[in-house]
N, C-alpha and C. Protein backbone atom coordinates (compact mmCIF):
# COMPACT_ATOMS: atom_id res chain seq x y z
N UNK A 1 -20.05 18.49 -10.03
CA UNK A 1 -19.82 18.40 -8.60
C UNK A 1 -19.75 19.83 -8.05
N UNK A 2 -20.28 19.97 -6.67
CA UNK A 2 -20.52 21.27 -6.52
C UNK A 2 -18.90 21.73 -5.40
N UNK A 3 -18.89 22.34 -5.23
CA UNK A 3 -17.95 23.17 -4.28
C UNK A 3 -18.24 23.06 -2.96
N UNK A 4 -17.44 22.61 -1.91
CA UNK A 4 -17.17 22.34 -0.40
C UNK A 4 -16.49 23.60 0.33
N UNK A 5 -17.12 24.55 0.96
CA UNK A 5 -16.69 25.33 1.35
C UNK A 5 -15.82 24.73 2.89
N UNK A 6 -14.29 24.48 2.96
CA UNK A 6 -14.23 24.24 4.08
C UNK A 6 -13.17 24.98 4.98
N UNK A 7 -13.39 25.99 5.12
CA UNK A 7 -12.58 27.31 5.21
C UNK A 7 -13.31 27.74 6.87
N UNK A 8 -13.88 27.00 7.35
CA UNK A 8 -14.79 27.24 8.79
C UNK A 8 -14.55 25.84 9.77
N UNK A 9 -14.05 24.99 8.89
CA UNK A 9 -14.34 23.59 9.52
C UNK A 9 -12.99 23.51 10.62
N UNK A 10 -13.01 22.44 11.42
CA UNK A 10 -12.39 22.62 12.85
C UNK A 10 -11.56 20.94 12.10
N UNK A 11 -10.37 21.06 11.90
CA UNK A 11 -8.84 20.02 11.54
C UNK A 11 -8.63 19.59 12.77
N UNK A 12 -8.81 17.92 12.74
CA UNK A 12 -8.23 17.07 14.20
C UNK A 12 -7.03 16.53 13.27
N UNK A 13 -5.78 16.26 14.00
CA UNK A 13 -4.69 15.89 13.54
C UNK A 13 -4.85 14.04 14.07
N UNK A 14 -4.64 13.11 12.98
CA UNK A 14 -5.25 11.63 13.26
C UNK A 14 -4.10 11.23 14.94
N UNK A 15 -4.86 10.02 15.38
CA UNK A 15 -3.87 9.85 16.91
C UNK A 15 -3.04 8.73 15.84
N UNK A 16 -2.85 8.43 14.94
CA UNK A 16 -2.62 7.45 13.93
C UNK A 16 -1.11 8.00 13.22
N UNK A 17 -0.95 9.31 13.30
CA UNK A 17 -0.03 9.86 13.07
C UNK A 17 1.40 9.88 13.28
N UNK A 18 2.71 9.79 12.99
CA UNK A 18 3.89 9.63 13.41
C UNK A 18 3.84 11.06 14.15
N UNK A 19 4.67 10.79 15.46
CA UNK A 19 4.55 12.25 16.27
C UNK A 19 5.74 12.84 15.56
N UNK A 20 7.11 12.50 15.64
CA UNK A 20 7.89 13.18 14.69
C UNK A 20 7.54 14.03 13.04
N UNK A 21 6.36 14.06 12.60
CA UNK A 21 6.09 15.16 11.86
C UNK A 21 6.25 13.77 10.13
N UNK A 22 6.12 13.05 10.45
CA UNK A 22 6.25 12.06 8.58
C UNK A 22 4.89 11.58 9.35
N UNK A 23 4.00 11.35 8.06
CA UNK A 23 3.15 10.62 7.78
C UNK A 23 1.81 11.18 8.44
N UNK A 24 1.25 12.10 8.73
CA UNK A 24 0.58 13.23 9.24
C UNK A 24 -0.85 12.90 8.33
N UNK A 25 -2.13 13.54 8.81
CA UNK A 25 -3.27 13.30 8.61
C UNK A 25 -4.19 14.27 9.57
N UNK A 26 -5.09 14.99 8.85
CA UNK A 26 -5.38 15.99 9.73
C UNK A 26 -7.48 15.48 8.89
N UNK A 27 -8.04 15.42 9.97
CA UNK A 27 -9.49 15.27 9.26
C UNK A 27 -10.52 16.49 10.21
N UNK A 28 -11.76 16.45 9.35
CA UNK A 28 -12.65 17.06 9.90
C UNK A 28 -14.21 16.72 10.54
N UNK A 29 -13.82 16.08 11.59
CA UNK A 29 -15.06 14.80 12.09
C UNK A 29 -16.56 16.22 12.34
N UNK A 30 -16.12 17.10 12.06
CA UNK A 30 -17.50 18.17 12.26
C UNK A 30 -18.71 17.88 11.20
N UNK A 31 -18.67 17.59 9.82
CA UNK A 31 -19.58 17.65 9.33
C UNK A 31 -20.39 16.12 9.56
N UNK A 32 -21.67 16.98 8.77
CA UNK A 32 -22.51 15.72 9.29
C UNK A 32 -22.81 14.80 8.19
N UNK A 33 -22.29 14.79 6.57
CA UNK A 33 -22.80 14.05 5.72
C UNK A 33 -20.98 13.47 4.98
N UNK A 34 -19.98 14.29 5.11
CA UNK A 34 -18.94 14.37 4.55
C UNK A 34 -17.67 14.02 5.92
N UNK A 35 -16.30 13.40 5.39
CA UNK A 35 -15.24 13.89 6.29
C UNK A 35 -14.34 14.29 5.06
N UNK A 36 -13.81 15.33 5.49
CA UNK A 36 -12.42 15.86 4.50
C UNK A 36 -11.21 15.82 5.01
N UNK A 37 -10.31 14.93 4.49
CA UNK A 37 -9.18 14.52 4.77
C UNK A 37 -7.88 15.20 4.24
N UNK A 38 -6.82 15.66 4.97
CA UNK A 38 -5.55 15.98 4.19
C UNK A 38 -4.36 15.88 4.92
N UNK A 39 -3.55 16.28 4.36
CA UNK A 39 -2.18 16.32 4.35
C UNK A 39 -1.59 17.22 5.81
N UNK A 40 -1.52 16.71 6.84
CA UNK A 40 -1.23 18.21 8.14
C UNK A 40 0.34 18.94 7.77
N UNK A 41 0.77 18.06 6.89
CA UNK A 41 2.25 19.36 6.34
C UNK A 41 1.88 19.55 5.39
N UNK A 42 1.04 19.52 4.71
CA UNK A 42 0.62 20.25 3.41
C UNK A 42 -0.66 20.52 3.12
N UNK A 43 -0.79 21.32 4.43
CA UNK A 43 -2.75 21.42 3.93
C UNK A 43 -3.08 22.07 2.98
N UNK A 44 -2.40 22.95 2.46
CA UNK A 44 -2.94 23.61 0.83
C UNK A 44 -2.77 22.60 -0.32
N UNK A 45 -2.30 21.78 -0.23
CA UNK A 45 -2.13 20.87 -1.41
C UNK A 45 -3.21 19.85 -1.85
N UNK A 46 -4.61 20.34 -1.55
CA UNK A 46 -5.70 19.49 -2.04
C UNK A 46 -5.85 18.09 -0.37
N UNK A 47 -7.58 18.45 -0.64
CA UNK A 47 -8.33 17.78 0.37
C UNK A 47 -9.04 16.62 -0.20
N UNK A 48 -9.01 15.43 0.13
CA UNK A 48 -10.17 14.41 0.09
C UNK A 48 -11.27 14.12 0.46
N UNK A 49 -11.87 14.12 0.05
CA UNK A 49 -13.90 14.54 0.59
C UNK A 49 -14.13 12.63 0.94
N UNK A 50 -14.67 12.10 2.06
CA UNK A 50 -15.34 10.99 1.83
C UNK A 50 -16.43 11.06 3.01
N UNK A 51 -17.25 9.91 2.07
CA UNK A 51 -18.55 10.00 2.68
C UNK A 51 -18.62 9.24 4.21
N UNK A 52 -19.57 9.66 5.05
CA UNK A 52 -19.20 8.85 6.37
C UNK A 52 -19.33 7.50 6.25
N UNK A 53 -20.29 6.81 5.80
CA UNK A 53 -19.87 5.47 5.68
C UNK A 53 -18.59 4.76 4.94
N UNK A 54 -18.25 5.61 3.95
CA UNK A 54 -16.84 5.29 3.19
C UNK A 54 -15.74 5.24 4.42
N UNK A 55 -15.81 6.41 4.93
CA UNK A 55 -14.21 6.80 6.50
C UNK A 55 -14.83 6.07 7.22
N UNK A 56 -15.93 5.51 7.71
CA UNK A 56 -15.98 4.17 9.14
C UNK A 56 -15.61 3.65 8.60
N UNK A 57 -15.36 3.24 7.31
CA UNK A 57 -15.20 1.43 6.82
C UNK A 57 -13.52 1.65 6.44
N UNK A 58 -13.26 2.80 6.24
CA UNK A 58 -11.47 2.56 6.06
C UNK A 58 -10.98 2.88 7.44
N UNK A 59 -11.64 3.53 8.26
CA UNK A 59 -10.68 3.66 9.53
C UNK A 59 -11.12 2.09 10.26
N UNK A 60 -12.50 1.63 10.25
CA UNK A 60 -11.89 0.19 10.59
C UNK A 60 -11.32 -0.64 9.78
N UNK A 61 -10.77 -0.68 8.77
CA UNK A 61 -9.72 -1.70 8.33
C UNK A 61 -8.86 -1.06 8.61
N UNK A 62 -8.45 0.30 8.92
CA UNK A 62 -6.82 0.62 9.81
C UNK A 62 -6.86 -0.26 10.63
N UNK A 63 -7.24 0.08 11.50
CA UNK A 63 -7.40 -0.32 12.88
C UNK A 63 -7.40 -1.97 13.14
N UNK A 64 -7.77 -2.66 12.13
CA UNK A 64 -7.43 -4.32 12.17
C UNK A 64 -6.44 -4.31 11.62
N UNK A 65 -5.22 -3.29 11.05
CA UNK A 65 -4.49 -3.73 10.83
C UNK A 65 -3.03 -4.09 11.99
């Protein structure tokens, strides 16, 4: 697996988020083949790479929930 440089990419914090600061989610809707997902109180602690059809299909089963 190759290396994701994402050290340029632009972090939206999810509207899905507790505003009090628990349960936080910060993604990167900029790229065009990938979204990388993490932690917004712990963004150094490792990112999740998924493919765009993978994140439409889990953010709509959020969203029915």
């Amino acid at each position: 697996m190759r290396a994701i440089d994402l050290t340029n990419v632009t972090w939206r914090k999810s509207s899905y988020s507790n505003p009090d600061g628990g349960n936080c989610i910060e993604f990167a809707p900029n790229l065009i083949t990938l979204v990388p997902v993490r932690d917004s109180k712990n963004p150094t602690h490792g990112t999740l790479i998924f493919g765009v059809d993978a994140w439409s299909e889990f953010v709509g089963s959020v969203k029915t929930q």
